[in-house]
Protein backbone atom coordinates (compact mmCIF):
# COMPACT_ATOMS: atom_id res chain seq x y z
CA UNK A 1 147.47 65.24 -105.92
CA UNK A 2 150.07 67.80 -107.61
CA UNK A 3 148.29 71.05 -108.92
CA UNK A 4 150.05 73.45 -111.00
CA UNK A 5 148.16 77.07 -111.39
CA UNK A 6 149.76 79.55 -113.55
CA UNK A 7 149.08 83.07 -113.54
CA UNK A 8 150.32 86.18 -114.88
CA UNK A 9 149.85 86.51 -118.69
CA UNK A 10 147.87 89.06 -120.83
CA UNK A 11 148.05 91.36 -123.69
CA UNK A 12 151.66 93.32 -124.13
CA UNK A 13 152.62 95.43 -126.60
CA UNK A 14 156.54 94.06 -128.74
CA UNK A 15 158.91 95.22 -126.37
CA UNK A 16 156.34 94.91 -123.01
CA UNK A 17 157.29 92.70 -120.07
CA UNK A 18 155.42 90.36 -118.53
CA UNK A 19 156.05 88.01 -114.94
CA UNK A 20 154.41 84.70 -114.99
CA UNK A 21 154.05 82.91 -111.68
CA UNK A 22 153.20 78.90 -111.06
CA UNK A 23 152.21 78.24 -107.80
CA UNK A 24 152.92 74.15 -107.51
CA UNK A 25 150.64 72.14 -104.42
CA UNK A 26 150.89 68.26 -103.32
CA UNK A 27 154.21 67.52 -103.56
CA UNK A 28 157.63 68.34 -102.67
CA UNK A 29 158.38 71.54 -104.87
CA UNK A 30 161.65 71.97 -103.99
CA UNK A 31 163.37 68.75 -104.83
CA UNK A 32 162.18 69.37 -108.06
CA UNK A 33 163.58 71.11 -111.33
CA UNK A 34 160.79 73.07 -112.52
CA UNK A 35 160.56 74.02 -116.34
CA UNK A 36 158.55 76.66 -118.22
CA UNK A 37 156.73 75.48 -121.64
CA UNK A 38 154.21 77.17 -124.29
CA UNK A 39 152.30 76.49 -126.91
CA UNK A 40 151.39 78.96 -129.83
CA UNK A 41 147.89 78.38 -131.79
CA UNK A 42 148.81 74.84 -134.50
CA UNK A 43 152.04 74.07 -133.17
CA UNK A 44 153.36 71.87 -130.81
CA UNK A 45 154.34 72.68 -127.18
CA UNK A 46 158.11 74.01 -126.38
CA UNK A 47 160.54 74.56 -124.25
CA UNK A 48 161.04 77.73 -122.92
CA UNK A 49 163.31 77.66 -119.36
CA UNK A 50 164.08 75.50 -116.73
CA UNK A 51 165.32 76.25 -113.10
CA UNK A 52 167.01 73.09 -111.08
CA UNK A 53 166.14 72.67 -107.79
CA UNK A 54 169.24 74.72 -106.42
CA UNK A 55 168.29 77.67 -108.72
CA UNK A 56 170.69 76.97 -111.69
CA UNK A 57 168.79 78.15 -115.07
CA UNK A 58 168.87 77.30 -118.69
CA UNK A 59 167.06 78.95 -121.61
CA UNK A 60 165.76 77.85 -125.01
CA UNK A 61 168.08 79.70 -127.99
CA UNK A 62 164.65 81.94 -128.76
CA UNK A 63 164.58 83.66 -125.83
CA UNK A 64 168.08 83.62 -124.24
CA UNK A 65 168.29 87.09 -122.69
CA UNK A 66 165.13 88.13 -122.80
CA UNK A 67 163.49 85.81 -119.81
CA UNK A 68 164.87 84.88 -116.78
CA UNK A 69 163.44 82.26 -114.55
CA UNK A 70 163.64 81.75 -110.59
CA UNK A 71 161.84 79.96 -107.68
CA UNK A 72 160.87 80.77 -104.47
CA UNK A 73 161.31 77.30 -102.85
CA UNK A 74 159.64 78.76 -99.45
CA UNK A 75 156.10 79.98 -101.72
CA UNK A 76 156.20 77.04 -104.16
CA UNK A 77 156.56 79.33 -106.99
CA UNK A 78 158.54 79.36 -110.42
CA UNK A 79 158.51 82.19 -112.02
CA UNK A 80 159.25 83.79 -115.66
CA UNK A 81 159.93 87.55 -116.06
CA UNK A 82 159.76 88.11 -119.52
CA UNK A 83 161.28 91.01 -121.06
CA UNK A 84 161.51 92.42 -125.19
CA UNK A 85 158.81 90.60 -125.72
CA UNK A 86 157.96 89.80 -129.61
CA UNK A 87 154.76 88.47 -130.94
CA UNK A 88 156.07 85.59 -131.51
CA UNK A 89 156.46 84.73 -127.55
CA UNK A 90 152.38 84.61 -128.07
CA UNK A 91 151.54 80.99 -126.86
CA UNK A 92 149.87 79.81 -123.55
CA UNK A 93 152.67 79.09 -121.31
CA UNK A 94 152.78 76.05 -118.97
CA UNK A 95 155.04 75.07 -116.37
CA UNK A 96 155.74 71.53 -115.11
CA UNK A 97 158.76 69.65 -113.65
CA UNK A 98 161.15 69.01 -116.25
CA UNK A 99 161.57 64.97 -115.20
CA UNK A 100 157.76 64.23 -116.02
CA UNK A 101 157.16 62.84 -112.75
CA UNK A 102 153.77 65.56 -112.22
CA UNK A 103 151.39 63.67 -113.86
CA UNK A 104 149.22 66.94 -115.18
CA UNK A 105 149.50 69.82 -116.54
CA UNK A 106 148.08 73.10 -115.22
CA UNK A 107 145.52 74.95 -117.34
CA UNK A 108 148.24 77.54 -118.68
CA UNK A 109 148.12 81.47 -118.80
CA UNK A 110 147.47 82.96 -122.27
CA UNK A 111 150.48 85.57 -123.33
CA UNK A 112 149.71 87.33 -126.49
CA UNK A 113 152.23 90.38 -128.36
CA UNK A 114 150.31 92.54 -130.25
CA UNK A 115 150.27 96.13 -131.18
């Protein structure tokens, strides 16, 4: 059974960085393109970034180069190094395969902007 466990988040002041790890179990992680989402309090869930499974990336508009992502195909890991960060990054940030073939979702890591 795939697990997803994301880690990393907290509370950053505008203009703080923050790296955000997923750590992916039960299947092949590597044949995979692995995508970061997040979801701020009443609205939906977004796109954020998404690495292919040879390490090409591509970036929502909102955060364009601010975050970069990467994976460590060897550790299982996708990460998200988050830099200028603005409050409205706040949101509990997921990752997932972008196909839809995981059938979960892990539990998130809460990433909130404040001063």
């Amino acid at each position: 059974q795939v697990q997803l466990v994301e880690s990393g988040g907290g509370l950053v002041q505008p203009g703080g960085s923050l790296r955000l790890s997923c750590v992916v179990s039960g299947s092949i992680f590597s044949i995979y393109a692995m995508g970061w989402y997040r979801q701020a309090p009443g609205k939906q869930r977004e796109f954020v970034a998404a690495v292919t499974s040879d390490g090409r990336p591509n970036y929502a508009d909102s955060v364009k180069g601010r975050f970069t992502i990467s994976r460590d195909n060897a550790k299982n890991t996708v990460y998200l190094q988050m830099n200028s960060l603005k409050p409205e990054d706040t949101a509990v940030y997921y990752c997932k395969d972008t196909a839809g073939n995981f059938p979960t979702w892990g539990q998130g890591t809460q990433v909130t902007v404040s001063s």
